[in-house]
PDB file of N, CA and C in Angstrom:
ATOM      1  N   UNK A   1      47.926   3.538  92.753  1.00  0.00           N
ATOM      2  CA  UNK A   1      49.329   3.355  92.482  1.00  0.00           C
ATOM      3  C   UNK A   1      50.095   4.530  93.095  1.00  0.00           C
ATOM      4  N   UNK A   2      50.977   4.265  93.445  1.00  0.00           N
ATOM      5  CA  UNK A   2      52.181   5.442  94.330  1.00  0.00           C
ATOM      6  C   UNK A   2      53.011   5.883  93.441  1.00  0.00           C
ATOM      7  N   UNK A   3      53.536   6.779  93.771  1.00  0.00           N
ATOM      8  CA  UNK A   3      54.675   7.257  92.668  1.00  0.00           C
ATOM      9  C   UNK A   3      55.894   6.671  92.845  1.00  0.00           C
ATOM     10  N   UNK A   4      56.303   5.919  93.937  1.00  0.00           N
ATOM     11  CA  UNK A   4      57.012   4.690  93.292  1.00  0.00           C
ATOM     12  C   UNK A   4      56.681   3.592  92.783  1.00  0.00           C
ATOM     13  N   UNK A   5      55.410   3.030  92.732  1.00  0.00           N
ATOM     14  CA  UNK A   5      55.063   2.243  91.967  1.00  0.00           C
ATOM     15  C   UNK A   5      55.351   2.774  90.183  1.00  0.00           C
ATOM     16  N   UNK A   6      54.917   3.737  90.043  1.00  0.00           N
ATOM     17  CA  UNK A   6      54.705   4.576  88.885  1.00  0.00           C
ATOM     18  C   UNK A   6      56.370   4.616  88.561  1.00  0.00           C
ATOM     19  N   UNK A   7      57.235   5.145  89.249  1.00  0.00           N
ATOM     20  CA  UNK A   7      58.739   5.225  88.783  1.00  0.00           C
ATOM     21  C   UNK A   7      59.124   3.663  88.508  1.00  0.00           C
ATOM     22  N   UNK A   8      58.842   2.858  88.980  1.00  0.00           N
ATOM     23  CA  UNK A   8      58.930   1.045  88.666  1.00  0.00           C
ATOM     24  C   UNK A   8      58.882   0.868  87.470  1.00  0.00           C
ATOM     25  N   UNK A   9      57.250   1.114  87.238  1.00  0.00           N
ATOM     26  CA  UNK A   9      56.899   1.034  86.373  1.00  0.00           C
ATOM     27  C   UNK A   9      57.353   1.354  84.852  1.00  0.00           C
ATOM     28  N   UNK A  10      57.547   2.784  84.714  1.00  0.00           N
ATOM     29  CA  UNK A  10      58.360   3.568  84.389  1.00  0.00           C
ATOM     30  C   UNK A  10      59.256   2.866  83.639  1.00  0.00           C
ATOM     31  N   UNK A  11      60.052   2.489  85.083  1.00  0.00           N
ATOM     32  CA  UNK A  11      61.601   1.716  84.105  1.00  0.00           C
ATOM     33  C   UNK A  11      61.375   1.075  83.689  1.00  0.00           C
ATOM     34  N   UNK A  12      60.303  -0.708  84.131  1.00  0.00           N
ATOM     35  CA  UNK A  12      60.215  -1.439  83.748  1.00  0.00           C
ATOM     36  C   UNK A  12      59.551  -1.377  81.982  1.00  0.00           C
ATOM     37  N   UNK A  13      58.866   0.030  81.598  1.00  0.00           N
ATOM     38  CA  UNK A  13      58.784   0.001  80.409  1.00  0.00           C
ATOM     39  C   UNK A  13      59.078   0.380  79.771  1.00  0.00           C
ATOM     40  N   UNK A  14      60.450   1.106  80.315  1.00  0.00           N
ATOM     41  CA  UNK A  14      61.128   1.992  79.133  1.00  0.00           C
ATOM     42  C   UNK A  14      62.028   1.004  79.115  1.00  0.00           C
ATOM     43  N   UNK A  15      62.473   0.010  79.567  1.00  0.00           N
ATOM     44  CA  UNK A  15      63.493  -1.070  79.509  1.00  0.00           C
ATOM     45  C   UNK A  15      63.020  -2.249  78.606  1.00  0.00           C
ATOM     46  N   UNK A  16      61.646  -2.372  78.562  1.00  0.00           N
ATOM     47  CA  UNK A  16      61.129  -3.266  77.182  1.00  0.00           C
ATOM     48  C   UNK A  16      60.715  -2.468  76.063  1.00  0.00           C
ATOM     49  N   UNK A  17      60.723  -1.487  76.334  1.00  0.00           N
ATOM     50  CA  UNK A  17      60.650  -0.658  74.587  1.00  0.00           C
ATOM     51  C   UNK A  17      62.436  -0.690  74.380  1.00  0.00           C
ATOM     52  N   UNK A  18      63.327  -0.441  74.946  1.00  0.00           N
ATOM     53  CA  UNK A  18      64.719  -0.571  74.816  1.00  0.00           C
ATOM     54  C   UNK A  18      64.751  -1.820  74.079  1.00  0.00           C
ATOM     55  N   UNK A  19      63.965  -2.583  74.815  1.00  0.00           N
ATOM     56  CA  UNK A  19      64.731  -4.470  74.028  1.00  0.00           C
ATOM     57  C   UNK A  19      64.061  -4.612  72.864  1.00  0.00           C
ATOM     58  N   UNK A  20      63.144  -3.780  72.749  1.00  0.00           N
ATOM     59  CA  UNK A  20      62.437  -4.266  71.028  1.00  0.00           C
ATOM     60  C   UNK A  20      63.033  -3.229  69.978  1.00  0.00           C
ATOM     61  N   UNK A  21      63.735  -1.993  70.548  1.00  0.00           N
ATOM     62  CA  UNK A  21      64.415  -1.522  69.702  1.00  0.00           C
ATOM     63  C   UNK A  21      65.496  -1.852  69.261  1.00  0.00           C
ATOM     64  N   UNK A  22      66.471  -2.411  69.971  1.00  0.00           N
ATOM     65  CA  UNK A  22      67.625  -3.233  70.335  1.00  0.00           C
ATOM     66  C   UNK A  22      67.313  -4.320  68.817  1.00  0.00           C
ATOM     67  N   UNK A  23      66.105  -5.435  69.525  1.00  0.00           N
ATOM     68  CA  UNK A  23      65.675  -6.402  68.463  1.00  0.00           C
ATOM     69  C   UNK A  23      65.504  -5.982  67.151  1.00  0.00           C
ATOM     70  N   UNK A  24      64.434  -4.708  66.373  1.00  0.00           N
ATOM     71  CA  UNK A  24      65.045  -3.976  65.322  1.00  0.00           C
ATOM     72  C   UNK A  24      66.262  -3.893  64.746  1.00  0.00           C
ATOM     73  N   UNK A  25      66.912  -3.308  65.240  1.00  0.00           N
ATOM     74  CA  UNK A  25      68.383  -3.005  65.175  1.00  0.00           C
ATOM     75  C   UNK A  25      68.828  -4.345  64.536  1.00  0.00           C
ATOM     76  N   UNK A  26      68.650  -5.152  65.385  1.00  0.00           N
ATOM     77  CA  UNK A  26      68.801  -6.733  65.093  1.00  0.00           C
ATOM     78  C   UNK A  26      68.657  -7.147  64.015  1.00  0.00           C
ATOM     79  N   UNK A  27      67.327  -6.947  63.791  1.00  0.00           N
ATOM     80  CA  UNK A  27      66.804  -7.813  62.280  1.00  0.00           C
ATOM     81  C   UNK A  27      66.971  -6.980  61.297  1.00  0.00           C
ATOM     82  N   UNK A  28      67.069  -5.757  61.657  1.00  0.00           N
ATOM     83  CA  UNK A  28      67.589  -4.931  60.366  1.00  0.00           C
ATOM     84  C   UNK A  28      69.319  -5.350  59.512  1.00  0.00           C
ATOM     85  N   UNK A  29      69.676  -5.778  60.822  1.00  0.00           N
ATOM     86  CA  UNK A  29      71.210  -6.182  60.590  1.00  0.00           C
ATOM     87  C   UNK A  29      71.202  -7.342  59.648  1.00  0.00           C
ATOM     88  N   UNK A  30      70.318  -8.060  60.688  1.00  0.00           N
ATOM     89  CA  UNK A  30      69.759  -9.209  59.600  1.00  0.00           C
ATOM     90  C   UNK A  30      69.194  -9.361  57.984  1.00  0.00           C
ATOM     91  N   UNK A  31      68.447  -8.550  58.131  1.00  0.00           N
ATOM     92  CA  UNK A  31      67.872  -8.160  56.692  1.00  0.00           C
ATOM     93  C   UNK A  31      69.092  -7.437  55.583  1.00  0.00           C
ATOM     94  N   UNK A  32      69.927  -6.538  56.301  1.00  0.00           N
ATOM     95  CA  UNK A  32      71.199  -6.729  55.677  1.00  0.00           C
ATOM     96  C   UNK A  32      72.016  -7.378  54.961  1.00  0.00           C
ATOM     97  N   UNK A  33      72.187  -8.324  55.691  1.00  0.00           N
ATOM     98  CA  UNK A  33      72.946  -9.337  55.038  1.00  0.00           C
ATOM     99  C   UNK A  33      71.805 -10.116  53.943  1.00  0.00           C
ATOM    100  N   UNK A  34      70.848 -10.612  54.357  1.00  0.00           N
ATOM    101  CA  UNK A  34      70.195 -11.346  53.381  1.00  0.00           C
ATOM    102  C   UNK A  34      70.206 -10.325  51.615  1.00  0.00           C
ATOM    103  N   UNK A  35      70.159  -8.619  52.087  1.00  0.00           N
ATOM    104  CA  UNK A  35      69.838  -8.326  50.451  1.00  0.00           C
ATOM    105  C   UNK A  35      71.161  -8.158  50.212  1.00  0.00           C
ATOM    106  N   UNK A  36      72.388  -8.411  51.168  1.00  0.00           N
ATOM    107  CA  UNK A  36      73.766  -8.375  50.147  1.00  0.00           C
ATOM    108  C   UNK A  36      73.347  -9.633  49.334  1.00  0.00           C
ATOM    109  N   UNK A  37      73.196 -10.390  49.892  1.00  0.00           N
ATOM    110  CA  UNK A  37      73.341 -12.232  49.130  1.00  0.00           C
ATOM    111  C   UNK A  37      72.610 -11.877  47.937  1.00  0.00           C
ATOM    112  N   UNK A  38      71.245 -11.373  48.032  1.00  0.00           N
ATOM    113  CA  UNK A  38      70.378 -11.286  46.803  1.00  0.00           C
ATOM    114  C   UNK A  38      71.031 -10.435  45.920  1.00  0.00           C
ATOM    115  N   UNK A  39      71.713  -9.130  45.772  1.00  0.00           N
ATOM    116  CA  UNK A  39      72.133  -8.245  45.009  1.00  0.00           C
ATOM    117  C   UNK A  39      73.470  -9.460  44.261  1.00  0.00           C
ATOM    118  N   UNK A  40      73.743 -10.457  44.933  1.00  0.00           N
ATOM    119  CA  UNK A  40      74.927 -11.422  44.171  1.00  0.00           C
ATOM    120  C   UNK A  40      74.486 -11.879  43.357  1.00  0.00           C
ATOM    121  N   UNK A  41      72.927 -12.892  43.999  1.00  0.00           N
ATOM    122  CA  UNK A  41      72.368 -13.489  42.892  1.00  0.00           C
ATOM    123  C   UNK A  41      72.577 -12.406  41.663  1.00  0.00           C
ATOM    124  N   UNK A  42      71.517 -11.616  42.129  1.00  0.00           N
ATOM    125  CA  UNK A  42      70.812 -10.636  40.841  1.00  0.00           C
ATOM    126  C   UNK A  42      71.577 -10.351  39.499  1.00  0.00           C
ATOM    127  N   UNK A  43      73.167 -10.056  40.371  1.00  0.00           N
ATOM    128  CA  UNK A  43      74.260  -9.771  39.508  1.00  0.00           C
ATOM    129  C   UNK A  43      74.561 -10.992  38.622  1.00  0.00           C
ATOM    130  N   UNK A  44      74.632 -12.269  39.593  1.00  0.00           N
ATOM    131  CA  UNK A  44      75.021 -13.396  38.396  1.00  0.00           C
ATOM    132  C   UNK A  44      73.851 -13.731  37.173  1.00  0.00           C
ATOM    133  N   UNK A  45      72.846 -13.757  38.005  1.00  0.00           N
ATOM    134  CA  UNK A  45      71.609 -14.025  36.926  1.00  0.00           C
ATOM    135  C   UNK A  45      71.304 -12.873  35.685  1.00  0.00           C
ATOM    136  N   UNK A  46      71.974 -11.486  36.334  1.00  0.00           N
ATOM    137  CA  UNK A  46      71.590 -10.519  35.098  1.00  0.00           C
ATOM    138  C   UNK A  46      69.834  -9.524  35.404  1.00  0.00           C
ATOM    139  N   UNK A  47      69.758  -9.979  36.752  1.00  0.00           N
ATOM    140  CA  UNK A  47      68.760  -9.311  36.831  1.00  0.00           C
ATOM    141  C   UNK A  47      68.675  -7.938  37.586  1.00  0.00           C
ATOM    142  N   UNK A  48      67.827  -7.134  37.460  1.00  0.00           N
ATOM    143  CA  UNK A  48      67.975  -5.875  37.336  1.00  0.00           C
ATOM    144  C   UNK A  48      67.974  -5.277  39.060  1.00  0.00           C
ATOM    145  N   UNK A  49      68.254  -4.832  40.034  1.00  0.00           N
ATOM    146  CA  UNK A  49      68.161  -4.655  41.275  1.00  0.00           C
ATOM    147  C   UNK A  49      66.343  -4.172  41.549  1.00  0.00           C
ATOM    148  N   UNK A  50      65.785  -2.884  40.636  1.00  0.00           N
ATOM    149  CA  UNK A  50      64.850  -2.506  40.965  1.00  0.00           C
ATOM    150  C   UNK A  50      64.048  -3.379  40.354  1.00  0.00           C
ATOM    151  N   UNK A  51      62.636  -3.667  40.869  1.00  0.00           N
ATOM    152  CA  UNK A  51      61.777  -4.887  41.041  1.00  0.00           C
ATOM    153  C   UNK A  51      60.418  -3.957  41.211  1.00  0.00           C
ATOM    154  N   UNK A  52      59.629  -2.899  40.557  1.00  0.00           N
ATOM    155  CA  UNK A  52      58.611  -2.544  40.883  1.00  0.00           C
ATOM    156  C   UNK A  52      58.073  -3.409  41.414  1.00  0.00           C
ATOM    157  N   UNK A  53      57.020  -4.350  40.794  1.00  0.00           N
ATOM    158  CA  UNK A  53      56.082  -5.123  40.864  1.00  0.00           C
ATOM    159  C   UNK A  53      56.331  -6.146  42.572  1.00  0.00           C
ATOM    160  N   UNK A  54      57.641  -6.014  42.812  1.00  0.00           N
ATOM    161  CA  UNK A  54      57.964  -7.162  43.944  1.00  0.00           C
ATOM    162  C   UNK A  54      58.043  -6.181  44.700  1.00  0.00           C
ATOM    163  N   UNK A  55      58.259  -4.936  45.135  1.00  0.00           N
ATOM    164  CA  UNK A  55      58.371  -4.245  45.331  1.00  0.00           C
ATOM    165  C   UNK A  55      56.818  -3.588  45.913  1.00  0.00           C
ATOM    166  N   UNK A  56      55.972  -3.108  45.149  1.00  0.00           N
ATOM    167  CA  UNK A  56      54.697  -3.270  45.636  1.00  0.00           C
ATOM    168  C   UNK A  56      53.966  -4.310  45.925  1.00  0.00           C
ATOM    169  N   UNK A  57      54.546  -5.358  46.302  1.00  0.00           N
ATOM    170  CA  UNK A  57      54.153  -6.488  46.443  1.00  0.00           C
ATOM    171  C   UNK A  57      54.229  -6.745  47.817  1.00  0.00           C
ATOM    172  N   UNK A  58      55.672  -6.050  48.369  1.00  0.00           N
ATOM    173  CA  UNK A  58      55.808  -6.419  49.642  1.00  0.00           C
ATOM    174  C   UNK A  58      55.460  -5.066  50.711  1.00  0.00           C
ATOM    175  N   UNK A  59      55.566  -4.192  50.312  1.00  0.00           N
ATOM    176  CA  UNK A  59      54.701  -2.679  50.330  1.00  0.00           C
ATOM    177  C   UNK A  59      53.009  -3.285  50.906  1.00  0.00           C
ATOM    178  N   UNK A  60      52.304  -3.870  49.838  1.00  0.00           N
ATOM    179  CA  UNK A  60      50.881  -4.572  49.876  1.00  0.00           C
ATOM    180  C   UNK A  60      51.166  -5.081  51.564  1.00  0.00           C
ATOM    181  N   UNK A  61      52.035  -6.506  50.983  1.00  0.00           N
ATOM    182  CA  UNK A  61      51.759  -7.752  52.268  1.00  0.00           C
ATOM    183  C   UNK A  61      51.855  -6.495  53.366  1.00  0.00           C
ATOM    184  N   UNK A  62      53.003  -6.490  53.893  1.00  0.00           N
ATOM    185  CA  UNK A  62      53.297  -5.494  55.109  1.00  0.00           C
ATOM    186  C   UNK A  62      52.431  -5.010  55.732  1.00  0.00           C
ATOM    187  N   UNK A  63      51.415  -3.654  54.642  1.00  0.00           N
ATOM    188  CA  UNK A  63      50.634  -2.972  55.243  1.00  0.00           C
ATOM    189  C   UNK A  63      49.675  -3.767  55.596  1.00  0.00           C
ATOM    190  N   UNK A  64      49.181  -5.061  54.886  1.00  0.00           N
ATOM    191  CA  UNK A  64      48.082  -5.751  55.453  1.00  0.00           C
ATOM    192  C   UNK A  64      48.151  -6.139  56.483  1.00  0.00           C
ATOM    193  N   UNK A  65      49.540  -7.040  57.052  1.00  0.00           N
ATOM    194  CA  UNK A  65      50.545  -7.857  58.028  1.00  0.00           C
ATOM    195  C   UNK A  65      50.248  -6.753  59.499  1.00  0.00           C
ATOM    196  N   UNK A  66      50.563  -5.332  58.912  1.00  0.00           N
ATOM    197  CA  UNK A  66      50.520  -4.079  59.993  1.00  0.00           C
ATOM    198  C   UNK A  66      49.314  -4.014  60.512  1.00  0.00           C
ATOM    199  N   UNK A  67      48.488  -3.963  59.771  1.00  0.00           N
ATOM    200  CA  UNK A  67      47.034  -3.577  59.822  1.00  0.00           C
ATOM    201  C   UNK A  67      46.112  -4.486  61.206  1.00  0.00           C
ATOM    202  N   UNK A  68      46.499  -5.926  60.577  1.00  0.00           N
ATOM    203  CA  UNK A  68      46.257  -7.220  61.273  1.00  0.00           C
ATOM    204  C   UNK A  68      46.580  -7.004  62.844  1.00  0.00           C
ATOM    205  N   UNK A  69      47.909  -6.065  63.179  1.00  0.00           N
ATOM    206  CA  UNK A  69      48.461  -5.995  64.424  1.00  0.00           C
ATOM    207  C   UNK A  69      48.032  -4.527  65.011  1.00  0.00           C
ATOM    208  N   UNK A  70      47.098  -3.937  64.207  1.00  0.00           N
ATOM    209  CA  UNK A  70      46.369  -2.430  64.846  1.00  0.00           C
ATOM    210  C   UNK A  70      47.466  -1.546  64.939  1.00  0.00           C
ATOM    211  N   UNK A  71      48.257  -1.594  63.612  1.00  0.00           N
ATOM    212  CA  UNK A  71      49.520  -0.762  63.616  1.00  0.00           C
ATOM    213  C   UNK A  71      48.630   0.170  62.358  1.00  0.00           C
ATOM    214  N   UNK A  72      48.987   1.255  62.311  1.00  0.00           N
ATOM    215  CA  UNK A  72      48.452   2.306  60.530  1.00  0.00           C
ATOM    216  C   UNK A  72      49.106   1.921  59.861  1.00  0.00           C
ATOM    217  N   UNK A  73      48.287   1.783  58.952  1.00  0.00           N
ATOM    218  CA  UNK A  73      48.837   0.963  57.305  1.00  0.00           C
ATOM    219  C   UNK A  73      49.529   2.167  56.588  1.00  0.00           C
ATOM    220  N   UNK A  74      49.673   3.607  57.013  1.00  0.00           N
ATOM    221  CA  UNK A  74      50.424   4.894  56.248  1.00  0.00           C
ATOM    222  C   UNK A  74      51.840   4.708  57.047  1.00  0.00           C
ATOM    223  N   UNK A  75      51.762   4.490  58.572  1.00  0.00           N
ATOM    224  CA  UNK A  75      52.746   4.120  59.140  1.00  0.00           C
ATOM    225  C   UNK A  75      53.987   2.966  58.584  1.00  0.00           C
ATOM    226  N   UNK A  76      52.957   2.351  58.665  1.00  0.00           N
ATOM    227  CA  UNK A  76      53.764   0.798  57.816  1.00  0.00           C
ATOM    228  C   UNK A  76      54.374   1.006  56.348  1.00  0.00           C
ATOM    229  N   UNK A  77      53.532   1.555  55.702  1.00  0.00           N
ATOM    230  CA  UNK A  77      54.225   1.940  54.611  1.00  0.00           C
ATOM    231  C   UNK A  77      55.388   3.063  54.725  1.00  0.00           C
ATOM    232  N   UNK A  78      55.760   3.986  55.003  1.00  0.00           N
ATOM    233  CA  UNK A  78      56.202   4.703  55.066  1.00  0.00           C
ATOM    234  C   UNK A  78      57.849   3.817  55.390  1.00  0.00           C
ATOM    235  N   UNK A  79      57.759   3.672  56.552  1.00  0.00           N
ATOM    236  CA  UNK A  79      58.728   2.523  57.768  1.00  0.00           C
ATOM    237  C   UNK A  79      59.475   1.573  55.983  1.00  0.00           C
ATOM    238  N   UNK A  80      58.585   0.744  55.796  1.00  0.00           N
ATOM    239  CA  UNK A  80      58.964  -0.055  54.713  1.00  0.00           C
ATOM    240  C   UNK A  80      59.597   0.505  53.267  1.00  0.00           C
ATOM    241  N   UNK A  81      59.119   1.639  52.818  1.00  0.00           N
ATOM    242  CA  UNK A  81      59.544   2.192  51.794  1.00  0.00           C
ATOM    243  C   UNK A  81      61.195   2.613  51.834  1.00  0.00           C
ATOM    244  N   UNK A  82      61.343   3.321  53.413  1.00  0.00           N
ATOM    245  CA  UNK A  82      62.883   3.588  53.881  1.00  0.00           C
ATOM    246  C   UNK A  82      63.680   2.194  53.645  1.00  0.00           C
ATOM    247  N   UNK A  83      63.210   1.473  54.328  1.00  0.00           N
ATOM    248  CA  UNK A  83      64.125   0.402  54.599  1.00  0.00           C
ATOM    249  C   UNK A  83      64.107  -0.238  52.998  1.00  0.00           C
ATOM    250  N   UNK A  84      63.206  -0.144  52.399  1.00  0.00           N
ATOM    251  CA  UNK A  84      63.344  -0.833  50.848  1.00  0.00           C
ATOM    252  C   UNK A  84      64.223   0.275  50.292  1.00  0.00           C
ATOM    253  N   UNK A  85      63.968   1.577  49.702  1.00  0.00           N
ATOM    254  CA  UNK A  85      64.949   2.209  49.469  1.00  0.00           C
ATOM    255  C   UNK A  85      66.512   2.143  50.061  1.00  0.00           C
ATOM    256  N   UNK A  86      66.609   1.987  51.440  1.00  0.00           N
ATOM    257  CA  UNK A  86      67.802   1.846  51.865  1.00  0.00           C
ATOM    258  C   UNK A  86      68.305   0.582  51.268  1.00  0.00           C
ATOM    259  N   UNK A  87      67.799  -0.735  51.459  1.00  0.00           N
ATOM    260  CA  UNK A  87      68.395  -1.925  50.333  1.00  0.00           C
ATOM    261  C   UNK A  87      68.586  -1.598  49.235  1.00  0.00           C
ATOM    262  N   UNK A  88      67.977  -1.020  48.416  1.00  0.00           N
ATOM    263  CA  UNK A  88      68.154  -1.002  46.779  1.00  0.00           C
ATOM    264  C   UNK A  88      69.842  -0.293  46.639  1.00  0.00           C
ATOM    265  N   UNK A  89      69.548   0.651  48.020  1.00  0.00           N
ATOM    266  CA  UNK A  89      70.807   1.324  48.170  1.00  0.00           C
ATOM    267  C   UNK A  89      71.916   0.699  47.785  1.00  0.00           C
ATOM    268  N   UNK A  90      71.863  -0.199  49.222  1.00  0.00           N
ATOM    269  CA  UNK A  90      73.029  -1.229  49.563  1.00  0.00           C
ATOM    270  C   UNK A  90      73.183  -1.905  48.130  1.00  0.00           C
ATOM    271  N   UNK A  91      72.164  -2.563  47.573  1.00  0.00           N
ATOM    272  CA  UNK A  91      72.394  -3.732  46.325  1.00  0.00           C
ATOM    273  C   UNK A  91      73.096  -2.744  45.703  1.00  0.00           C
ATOM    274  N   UNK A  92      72.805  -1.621  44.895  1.00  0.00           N
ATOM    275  CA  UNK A  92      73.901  -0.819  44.383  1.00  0.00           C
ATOM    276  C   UNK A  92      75.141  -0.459  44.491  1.00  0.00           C
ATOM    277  N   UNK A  93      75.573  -0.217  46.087  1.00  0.00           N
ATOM    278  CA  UNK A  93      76.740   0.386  46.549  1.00  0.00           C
ATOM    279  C   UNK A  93      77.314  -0.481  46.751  1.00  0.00           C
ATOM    280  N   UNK A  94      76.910  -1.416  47.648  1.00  0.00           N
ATOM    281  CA  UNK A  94      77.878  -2.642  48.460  1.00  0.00           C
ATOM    282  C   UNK A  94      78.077  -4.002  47.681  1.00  0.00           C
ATOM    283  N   UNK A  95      77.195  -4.379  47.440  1.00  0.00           N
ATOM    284  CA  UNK A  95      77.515  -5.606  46.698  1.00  0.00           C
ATOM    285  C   UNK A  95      78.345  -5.979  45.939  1.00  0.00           C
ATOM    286  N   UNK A  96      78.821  -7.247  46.380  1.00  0.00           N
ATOM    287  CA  UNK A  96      80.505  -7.896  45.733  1.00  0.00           C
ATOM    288  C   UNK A  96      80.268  -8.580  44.297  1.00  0.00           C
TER     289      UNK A  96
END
């Protein structure tokens, strides 16, 4: 390979790690909106925002889900705990 092959290259993969971060971004946005909706339910039904048990539940699936794809299951957890903490956030702060 030449070192312009290698600079090609290069871009061509720093330009698809760009689009899957991009896509993140995405579904995080996504996932957004879905736990406003749930923090509505929760509120009309009377139920409580924090959910241990569902909570390590999806903690569990994930890391298994990660694992399956030769991702670290400390990785995965970690990643998931933010983004669950950051919802519980939102259900607290934002929700109408």
């Amino acid at each position: 390979m030449t070192k312009t092959q290698a600079k090609k290259d290069l871009d061509k993969i720093r330009g698809g790690i760009d689009a899957v971060d991009n896509g993140i971004v995405k579904l995080l946005a996504e996932r957004r909106e879905w736990v406003l909706k749930l923090a509505q339910v929760k509120r009309v039904l009377g139920i409580p925002i924090y959910d241990r048990s569902r909570e390590q539940a999806l903690i569990d699936r994930v890391k298994g889900w990660g694992s399956e794809h030769k991702l670290n299951e400390e990785f995965v957890e970690v990643v998931f705990r933010l983004i669950v903490m950051n919802s519980k956030e939102m259900q607290y702060h934002e929700a109408v």
